[in-house]
C-alpha atoms as a PDB file:
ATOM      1  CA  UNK A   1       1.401  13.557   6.554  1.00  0.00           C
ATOM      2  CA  UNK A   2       0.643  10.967   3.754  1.00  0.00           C
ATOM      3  CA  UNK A   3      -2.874   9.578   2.881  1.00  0.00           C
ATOM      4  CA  UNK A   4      -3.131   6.187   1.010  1.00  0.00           C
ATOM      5  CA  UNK A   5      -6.300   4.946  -0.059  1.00  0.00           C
ATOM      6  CA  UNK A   6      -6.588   1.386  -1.609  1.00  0.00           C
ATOM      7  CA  UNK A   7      -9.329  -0.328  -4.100  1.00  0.00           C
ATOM      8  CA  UNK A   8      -9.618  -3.307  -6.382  1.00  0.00           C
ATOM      9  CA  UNK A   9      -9.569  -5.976  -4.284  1.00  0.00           C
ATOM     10  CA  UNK A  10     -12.462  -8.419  -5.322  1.00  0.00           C
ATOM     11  CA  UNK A  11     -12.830 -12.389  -5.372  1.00  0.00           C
ATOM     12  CA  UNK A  12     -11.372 -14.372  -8.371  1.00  0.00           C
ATOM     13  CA  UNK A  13     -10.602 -18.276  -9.137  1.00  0.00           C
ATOM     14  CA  UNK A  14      -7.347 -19.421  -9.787  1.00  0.00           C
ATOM     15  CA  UNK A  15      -5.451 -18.303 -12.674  1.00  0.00           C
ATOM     16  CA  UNK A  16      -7.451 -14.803 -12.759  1.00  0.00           C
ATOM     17  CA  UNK A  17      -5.873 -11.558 -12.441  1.00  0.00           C
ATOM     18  CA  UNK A  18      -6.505  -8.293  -9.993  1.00  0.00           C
ATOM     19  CA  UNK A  19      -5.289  -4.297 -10.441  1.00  0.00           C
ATOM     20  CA  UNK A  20      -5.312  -2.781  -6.721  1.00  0.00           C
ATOM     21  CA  UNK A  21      -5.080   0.972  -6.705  1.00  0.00           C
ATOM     22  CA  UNK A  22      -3.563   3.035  -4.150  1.00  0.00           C
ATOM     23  CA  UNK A  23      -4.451   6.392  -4.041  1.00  0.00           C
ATOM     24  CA  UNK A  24      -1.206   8.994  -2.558  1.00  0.00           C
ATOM     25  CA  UNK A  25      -1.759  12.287  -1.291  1.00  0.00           C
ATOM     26  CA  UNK A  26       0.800  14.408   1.529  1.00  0.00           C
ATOM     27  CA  UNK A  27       3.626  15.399   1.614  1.00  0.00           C
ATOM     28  CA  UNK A  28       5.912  14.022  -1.287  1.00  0.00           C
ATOM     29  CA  UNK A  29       9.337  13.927   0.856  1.00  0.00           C
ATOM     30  CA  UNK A  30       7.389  11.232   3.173  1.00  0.00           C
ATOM     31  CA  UNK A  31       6.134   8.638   0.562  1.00  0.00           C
ATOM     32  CA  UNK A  32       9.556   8.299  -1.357  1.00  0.00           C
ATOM     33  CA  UNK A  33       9.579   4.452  -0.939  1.00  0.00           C
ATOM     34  CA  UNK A  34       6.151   2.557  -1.504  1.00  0.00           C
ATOM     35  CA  UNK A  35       5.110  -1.000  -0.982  1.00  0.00           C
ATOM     36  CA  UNK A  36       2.019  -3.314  -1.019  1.00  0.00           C
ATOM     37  CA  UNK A  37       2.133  -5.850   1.606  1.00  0.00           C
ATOM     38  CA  UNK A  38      -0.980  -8.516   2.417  1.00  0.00           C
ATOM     39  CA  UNK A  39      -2.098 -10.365   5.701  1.00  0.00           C
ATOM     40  CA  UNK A  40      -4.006 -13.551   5.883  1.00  0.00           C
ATOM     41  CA  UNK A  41      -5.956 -13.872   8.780  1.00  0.00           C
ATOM     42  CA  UNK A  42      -3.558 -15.491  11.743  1.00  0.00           C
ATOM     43  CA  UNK A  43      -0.699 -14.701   9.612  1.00  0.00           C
ATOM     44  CA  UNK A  44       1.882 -11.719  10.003  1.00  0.00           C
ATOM     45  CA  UNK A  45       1.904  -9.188   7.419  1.00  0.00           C
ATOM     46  CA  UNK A  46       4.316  -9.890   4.798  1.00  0.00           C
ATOM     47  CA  UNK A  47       5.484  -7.833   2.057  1.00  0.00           C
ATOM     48  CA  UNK A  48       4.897  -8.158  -1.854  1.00  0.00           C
ATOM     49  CA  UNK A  49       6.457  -5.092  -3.482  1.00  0.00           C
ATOM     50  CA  UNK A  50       8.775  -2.310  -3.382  1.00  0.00           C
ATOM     51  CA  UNK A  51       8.884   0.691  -5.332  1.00  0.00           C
ATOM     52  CA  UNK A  52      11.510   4.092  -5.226  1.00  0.00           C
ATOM     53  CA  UNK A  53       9.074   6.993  -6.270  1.00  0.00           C
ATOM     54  CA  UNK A  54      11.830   9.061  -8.276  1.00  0.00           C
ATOM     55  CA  UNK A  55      13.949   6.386  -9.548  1.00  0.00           C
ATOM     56  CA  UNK A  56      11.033   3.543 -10.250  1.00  0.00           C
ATOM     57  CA  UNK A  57      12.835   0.558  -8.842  1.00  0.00           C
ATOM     58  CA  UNK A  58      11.273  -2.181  -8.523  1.00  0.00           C
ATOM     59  CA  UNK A  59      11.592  -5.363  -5.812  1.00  0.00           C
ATOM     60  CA  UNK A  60       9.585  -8.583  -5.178  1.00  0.00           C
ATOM     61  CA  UNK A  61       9.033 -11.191  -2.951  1.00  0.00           C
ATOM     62  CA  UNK A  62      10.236 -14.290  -4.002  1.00  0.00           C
ATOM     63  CA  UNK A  63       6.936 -16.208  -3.633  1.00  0.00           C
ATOM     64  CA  UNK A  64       5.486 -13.185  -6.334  1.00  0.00           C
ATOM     65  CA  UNK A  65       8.436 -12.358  -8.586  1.00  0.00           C
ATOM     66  CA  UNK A  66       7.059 -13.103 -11.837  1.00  0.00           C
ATOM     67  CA  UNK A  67       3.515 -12.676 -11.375  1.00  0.00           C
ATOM     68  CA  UNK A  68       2.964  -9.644  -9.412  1.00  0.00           C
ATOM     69  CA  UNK A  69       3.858  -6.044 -10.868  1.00  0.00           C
ATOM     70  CA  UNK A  70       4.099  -2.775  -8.276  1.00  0.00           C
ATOM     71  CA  UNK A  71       4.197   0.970 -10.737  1.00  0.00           C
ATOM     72  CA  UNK A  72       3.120   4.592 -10.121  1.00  0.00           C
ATOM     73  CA  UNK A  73       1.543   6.938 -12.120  1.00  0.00           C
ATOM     74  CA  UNK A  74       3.137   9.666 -11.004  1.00  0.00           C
ATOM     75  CA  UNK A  75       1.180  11.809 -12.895  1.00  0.00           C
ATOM     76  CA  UNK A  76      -1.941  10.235 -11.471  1.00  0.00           C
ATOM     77  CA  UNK A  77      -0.377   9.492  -8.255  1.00  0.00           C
ATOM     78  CA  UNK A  78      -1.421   6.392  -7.704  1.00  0.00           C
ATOM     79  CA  UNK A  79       0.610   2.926  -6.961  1.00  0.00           C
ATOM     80  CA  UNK A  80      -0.916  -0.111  -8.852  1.00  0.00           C
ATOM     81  CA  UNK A  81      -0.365  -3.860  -8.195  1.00  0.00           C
ATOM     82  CA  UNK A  82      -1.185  -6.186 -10.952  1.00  0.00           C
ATOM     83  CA  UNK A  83      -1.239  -9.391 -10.131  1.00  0.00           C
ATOM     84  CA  UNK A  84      -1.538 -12.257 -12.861  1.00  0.00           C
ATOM     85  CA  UNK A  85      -2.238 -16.178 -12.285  1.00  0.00           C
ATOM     86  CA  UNK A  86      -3.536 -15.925  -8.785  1.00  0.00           C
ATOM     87  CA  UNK A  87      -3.550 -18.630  -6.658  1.00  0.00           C
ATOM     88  CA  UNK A  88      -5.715 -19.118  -3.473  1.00  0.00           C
ATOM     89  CA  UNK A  89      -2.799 -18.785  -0.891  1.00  0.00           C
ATOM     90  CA  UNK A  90      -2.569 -14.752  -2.405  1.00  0.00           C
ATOM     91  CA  UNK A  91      -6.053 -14.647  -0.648  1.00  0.00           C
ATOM     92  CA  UNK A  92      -5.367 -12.042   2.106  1.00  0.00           C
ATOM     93  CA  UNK A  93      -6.259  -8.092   2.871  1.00  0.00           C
ATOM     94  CA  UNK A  94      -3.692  -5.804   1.182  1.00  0.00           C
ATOM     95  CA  UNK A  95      -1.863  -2.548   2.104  1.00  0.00           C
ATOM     96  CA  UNK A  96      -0.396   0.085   0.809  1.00  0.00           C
ATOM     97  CA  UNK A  97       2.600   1.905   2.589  1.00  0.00           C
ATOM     98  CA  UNK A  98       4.606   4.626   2.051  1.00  0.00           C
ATOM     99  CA  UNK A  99       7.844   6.283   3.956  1.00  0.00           C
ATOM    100  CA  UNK A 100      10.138   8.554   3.312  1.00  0.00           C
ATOM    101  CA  UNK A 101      13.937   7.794   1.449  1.00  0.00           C
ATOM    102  CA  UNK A 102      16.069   5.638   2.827  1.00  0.00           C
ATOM    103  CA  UNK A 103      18.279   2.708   1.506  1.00  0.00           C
ATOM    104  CA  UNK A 104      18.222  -0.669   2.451  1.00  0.00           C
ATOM    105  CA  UNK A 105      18.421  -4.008   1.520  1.00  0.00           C
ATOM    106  CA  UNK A 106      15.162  -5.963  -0.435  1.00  0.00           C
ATOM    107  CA  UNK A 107      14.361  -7.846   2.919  1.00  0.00           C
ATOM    108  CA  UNK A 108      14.169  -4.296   5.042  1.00  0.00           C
ATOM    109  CA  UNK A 109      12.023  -2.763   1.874  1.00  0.00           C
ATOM    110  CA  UNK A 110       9.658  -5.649   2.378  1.00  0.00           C
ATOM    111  CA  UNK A 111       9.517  -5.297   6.161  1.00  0.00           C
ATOM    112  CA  UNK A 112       6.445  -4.017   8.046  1.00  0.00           C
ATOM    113  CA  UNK A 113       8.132  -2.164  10.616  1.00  0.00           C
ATOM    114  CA  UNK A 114      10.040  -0.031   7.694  1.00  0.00           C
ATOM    115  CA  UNK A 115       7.051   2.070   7.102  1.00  0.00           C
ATOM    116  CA  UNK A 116       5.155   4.608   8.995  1.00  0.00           C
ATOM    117  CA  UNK A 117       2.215   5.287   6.262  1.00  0.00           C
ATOM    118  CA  UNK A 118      -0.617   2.810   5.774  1.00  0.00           C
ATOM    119  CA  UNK A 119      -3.715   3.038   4.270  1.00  0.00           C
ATOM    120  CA  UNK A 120      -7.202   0.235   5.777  1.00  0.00           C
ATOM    121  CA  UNK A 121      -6.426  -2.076   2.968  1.00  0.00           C
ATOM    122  CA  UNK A 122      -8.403  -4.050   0.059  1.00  0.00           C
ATOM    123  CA  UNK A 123      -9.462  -7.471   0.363  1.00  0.00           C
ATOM    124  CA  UNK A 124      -8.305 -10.473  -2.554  1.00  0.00           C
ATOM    125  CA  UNK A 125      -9.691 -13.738  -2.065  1.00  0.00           C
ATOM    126  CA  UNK A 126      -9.113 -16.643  -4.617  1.00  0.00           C
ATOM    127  CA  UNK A 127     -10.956 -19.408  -4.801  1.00  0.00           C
ATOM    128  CA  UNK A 128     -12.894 -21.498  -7.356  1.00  0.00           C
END
């Protein structure tokens, strides 16, 4: 079993920037692949970032590439999510998710229905 435990989310204008924390615990074998998704409300949840636990690689959205940035501390074992000029359509609740290996292609990694570990999410909302 894997436990994942977000924080960070808080209101900002536009241009600000946001850390979210995810904190990991379980099993290691079942949280090889991590990702933070987000859902607006009447929206379907849609993924941001990727990241491979042993390896560290690294995959975006398109409509975050370049602003957003997914890591672990291993050490710390946490997954972070900075995100840098934020604009009001990143308002949303985020997630954290977690699932064992597997390969797959960046649009399955950033699929809901890839992982079977979520934690109750943090809200971002950005507006002036």
């Amino acid at each position: 079993q894997v436990q994942l435990v977000e924080s960070g989310g808080d209101s900002v204008q536009p241009g600000g920037s946001l850390r979210l924390s995810c904190a990991v615990s379980g099993d290691p074998y079942s949280r090889d692949l991590m990702a933070w998704f987000r859902q607006a409300p009447g929206k379907e949840r849609e993924g941001v970032a990727a990241i491979y636990s042993r390896s560290l690689d690294t995959y975006y959205s398109k409509t975050v590439k370049g602003r957003f940035t997914i890591s672990l501390d291993g050490a710390e074992n946490t997954v972070y999510l900075q995100m840098n000029n934020l604009k009001p359509e990143d308002t949303a609740m985020y997630y954290c998710a977690a699932r064992q290996r597997a390969l797959g292609s960046v649009e399955w990694m950033l699929s809901a229905g890839t992982y079977n570990h979520w934690g109750q999410g943090t809200q971002v909302t950005v507006s002036s």
